[in-house]
Protein backbone atom coordinates (compact mmCIF):
# COMPACT_ATOMS: atom_id res chain seq x y z
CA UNK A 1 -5.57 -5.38 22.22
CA UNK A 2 -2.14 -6.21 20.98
CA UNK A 3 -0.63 -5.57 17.72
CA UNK A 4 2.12 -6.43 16.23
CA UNK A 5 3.59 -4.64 12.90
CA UNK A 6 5.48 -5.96 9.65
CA UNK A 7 7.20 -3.82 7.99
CA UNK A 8 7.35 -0.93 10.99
CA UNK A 9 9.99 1.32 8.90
CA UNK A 10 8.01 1.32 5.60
CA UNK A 11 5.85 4.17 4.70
CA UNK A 12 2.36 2.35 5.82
CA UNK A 13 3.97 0.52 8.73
CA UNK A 14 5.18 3.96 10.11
CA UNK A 15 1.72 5.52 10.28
CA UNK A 16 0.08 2.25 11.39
CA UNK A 17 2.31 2.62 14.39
CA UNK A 18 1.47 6.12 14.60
CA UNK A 19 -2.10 5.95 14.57
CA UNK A 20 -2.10 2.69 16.87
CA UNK A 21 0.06 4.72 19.41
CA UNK A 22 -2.44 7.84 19.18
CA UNK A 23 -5.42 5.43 19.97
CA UNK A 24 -3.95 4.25 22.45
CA UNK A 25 -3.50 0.77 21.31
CA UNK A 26 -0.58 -1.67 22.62
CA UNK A 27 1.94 -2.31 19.86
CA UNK A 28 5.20 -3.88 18.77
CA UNK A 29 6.62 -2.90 15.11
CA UNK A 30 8.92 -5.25 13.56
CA UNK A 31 11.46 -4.89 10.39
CA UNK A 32 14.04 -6.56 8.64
CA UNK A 33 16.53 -6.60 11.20
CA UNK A 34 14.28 -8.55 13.40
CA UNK A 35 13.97 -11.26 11.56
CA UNK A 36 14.09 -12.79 7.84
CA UNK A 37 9.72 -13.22 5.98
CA UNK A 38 11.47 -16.48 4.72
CA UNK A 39 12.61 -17.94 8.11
CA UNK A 40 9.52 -19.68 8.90
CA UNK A 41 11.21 -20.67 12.41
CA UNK A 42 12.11 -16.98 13.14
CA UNK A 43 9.01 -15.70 12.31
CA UNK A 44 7.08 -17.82 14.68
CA UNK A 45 9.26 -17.57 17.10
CA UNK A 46 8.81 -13.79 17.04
CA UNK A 47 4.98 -13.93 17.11
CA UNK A 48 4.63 -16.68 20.13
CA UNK A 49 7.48 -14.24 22.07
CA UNK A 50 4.91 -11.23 21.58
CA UNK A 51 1.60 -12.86 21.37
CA UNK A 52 -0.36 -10.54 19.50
CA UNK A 53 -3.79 -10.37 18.88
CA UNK A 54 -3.45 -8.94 15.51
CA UNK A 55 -0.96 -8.83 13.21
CA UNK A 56 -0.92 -5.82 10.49
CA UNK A 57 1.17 -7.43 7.83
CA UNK A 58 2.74 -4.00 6.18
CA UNK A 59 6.71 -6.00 5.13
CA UNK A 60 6.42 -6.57 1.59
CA UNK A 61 8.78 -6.22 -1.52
CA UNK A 62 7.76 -3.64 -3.45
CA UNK A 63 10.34 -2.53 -6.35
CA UNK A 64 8.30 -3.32 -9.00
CA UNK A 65 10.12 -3.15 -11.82
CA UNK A 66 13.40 -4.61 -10.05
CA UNK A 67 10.69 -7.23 -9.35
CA UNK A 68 11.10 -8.37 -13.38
CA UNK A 69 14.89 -9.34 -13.31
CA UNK A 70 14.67 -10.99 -8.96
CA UNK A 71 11.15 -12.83 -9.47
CA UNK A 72 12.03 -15.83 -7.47
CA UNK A 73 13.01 -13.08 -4.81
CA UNK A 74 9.56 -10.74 -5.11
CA UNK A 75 7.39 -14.43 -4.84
CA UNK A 76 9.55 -15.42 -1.78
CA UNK A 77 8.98 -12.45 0.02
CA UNK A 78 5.21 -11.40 -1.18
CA UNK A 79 4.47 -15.17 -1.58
CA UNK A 80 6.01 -17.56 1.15
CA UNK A 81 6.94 -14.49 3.49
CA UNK A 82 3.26 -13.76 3.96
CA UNK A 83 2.46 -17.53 3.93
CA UNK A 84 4.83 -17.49 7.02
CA UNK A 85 3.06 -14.52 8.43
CA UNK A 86 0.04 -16.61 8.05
CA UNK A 87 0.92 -19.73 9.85
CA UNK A 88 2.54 -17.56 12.86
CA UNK A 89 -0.76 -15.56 13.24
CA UNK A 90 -2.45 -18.77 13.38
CA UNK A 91 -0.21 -20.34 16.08
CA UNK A 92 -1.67 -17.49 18.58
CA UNK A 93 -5.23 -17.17 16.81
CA UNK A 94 -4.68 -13.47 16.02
CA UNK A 95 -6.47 -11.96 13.13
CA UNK A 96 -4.54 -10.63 10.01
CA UNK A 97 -4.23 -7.38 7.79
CA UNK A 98 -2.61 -8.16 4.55
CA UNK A 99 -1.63 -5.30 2.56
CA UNK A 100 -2.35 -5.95 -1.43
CA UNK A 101 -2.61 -4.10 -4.51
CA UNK A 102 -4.51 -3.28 -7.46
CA UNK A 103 -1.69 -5.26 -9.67
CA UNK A 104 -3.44 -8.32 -9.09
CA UNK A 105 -5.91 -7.51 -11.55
CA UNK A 106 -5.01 -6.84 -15.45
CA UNK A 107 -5.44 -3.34 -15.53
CA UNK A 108 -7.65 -3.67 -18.43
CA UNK A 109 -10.91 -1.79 -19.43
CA UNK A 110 -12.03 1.33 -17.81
CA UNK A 111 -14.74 -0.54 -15.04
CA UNK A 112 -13.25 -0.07 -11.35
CA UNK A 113 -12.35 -3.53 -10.35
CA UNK A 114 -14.70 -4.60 -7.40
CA UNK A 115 -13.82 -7.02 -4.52
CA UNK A 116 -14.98 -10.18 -6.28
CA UNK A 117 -13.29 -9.32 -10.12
CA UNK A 118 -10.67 -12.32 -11.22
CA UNK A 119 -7.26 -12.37 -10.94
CA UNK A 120 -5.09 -11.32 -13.75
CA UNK A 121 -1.63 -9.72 -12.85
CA UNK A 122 0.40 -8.64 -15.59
CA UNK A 123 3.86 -8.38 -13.63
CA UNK A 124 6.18 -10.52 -11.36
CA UNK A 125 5.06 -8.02 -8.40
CA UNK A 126 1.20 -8.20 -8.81
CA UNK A 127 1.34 -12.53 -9.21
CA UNK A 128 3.45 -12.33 -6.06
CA UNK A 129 0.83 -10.29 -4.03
CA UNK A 130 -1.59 -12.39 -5.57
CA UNK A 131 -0.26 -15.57 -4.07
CA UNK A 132 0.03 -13.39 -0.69
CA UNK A 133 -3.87 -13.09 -0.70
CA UNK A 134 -4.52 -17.18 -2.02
CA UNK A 135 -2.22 -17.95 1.63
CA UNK A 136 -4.32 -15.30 3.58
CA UNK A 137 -8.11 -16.70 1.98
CA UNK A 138 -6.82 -20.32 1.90
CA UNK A 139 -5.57 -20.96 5.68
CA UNK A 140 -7.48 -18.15 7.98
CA UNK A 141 -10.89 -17.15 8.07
CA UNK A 142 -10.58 -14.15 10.55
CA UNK A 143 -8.76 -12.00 7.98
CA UNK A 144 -8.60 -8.53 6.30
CA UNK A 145 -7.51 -8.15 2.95
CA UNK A 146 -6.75 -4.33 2.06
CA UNK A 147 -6.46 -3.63 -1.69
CA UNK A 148 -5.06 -0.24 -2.29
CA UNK A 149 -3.12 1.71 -5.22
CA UNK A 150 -0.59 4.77 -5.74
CA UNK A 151 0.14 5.17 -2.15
CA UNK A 152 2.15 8.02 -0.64
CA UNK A 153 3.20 9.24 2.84
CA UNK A 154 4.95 11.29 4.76
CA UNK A 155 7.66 8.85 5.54
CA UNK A 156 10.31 6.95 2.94
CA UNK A 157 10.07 8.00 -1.02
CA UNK A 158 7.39 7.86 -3.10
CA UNK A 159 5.71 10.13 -6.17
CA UNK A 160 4.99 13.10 -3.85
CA UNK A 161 8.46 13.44 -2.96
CA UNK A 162 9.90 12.67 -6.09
CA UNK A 163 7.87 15.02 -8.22
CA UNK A 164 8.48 18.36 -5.37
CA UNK A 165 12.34 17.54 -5.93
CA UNK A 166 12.11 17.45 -9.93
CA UNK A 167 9.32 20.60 -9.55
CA UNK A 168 12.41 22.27 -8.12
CA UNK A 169 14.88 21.02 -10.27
CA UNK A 170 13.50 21.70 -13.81
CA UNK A 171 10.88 23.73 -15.85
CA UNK A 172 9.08 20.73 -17.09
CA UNK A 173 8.22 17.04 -16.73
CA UNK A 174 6.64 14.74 -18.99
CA UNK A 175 4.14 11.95 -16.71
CA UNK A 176 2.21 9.27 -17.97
CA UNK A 177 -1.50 10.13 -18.71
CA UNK A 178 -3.01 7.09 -19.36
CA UNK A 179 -3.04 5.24 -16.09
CA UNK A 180 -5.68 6.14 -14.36
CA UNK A 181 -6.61 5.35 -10.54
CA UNK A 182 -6.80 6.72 -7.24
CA UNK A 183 -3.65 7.66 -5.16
CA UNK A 184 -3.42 6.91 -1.53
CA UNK A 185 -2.38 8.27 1.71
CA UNK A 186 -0.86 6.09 4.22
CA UNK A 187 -2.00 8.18 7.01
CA UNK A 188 -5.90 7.37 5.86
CA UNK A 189 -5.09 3.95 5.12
CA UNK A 190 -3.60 3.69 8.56
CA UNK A 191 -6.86 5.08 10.23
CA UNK A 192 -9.08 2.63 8.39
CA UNK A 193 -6.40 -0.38 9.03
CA UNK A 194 -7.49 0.34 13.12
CA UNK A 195 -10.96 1.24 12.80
CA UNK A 196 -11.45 -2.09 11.28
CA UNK A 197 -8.96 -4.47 13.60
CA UNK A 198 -11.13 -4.20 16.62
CA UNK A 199 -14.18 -5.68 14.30
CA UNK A 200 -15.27 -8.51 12.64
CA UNK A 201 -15.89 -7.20 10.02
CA UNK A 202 -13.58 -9.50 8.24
CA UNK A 203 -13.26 -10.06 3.92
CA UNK A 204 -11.72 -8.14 1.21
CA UNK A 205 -11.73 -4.38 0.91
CA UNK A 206 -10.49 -1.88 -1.65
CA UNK A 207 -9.01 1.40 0.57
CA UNK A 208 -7.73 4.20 -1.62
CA UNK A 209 -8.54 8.14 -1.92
CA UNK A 210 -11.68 8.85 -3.71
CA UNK A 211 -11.32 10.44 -6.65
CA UNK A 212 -9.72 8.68 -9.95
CA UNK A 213 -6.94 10.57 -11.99
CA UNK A 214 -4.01 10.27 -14.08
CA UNK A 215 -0.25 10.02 -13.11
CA UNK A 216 -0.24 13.37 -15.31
CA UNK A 217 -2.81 14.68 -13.16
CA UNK A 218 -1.87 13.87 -9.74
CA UNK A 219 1.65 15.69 -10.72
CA UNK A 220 0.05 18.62 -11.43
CA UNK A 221 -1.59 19.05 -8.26
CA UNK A 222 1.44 18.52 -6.52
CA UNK A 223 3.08 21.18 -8.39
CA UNK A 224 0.01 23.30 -7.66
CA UNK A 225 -0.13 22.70 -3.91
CA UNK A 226 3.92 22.58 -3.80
CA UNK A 227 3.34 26.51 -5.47
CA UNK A 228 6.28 25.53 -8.44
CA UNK A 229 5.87 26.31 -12.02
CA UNK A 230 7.29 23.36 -13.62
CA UNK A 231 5.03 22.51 -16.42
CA UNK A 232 4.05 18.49 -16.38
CA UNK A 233 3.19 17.17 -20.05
CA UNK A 234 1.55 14.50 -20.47
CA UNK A 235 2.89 11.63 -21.98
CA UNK A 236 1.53 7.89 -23.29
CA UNK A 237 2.42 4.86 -21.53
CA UNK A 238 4.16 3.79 -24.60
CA UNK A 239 6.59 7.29 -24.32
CA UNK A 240 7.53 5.92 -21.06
CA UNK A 241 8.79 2.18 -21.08
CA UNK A 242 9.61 0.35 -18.13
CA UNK A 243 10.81 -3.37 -17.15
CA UNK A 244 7.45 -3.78 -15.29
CA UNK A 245 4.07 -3.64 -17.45
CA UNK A 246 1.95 -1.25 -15.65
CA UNK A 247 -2.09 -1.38 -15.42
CA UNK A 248 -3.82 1.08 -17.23
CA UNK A 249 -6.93 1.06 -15.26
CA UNK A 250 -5.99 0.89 -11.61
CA UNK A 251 -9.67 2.17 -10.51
CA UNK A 252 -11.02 0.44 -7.55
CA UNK A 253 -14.96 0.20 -6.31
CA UNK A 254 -14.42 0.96 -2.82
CA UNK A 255 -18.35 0.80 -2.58
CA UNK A 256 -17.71 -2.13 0.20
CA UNK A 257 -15.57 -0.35 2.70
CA UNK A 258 -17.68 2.50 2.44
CA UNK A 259 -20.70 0.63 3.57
CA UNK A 260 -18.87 -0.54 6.67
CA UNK A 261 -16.44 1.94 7.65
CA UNK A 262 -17.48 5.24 6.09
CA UNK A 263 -15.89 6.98 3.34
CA UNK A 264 -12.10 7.75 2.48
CA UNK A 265 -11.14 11.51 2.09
CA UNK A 266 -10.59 12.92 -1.35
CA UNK A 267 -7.42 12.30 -3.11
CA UNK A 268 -6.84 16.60 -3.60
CA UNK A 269 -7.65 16.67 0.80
CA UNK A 270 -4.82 13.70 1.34
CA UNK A 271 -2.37 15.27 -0.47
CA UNK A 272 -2.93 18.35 0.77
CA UNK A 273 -2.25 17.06 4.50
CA UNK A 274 0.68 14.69 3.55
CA UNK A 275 2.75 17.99 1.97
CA UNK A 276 2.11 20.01 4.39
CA UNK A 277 3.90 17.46 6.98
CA UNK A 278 6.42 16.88 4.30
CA UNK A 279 7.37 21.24 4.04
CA UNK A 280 7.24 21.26 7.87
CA UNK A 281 9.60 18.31 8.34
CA UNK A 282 11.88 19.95 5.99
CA UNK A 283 11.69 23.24 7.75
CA UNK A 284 13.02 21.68 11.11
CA UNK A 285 15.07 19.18 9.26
């Protein structure tokens, strides 16, 4: 099997290289520099050259909130990018992973959102990875569809990272406690992303840590496992404003990818893992 990779240098796209490397798997990873998601020429061109048999669609914008003020930007990319991706994979009849989100729901109620619930994104980034998926179900039929939420890694910035340098920094930080969902490590998500490509087990799956918790709460293990006093405090949404609305209830049923692929790790066991890699990269950094 060959696989080529979207989105190599992002968080997810570095440990999907990682993990297909450590299985032993042939693959290519491919970023910005190698071609534009809206040069429809380009990226066909770069499939056909390759010829993969799968194509793990990682490349994706992702600033949500800078999402608000470059919408026509975030729907290119997330929207006629992936549409791109699409028609490319097609042209060599390799399967897909698409990466989406939990934003494409409304982030209403307090039911985890299952596989089949509605659309309803509440933000310029969630319609945009919503219009991802619609290219993905409407044009291929050998497809996987990976919903996850909160996701963090070893590589490039994220919550983790950002809450060990403020743990260090000050005495106290004040996190939103009202979202609640299920944070994510890109290392698991990377192991399920190849135990599933050599199947056929195709569809829709929510992937994410079990375990659902608050912003609030998630920074407090952090500051636990990163052994630093800072005190978090919790805070309501409405204490912490931002450009982008954000869902309040970003839990997921991930009762389907259990069936078929076994069971994610805890969320307290992921982080665990991804810090230690983190404090041992900074020791021989």
């Amino acid at each position: 099997m060959k696989v080529l990779v979207t989105g190599a240098n992002g968080q997810l796209g570095w440990d999907v290289i990682r993990e297909l490397e450590a299985r032993g798997i042939e693959c290519k990873g491919v970023d910005r520099e190698d071609f534009d998601l809206l040069d429809a020429p380009a990226v066909k061109e770069a499939v056909i050259a390759y010829r993969p048999d799968a194509v793990v669609h990682c490349a994706a914008y992702t600033a949500v909130d800078r999402a608000e003020s470059e919408p026509e930007l975030c729907a290119g990319i997330n929207g006629d990018g992936t549409l791109n991706v699409v028609r490319a994979a097609l042209s060599v009849d390799a399967k897909l992973v698409y990466i989406s989100t939990d934003y494409v729901f409304s982030g209403e109620g307090a039911e985890p959102w299952t596989e089949d619930s509605p659309y309803g994104p509440k933000n310029v980034y969630g319609l945009s990875k919503a219009q991802g998926e619609i290219a993905v179900r409407s044009l291929m039929e050998h497809y996987f569809i990976l919903r996850t939420s909160w996701v963090f890694g070893v590589h490039g910035n994220n919550f983790v990272r950002t809450m060990m340098r403020l743990g260090r920094e000050r005495t106290e930080v004040r996190v939103v406690d009202d979202q609640i969902g299920s944070p994510t490590s890109t290392e698991d998500l990377a192991r399920v992303i190849c135990d599933m490509l050599p199947t056929e087990k195709y569809g829709i799956y929510h992937v994410c840590n079990k375990g659902y918790i608050s912003w609030a709460q998630f920074a407090d293990m952090i500051m636990k496992h990163a052994g630093l006093r800072c005190r978090v405090t919790p805070i309501p949404t409405s204490e912490y404003p931002t450009p982008a609305h954000r869902p309040k209830n970003s839990r997921m049923d991930t009762g389907k990818l259990e069936s078929q692929f076994g069971p994610m790790p805890e969320v307290e066991d992921a982080l665990e893992r991804c810090m230690r890699a983190m404090m041992l990269d900074e020791m021989h950094a």
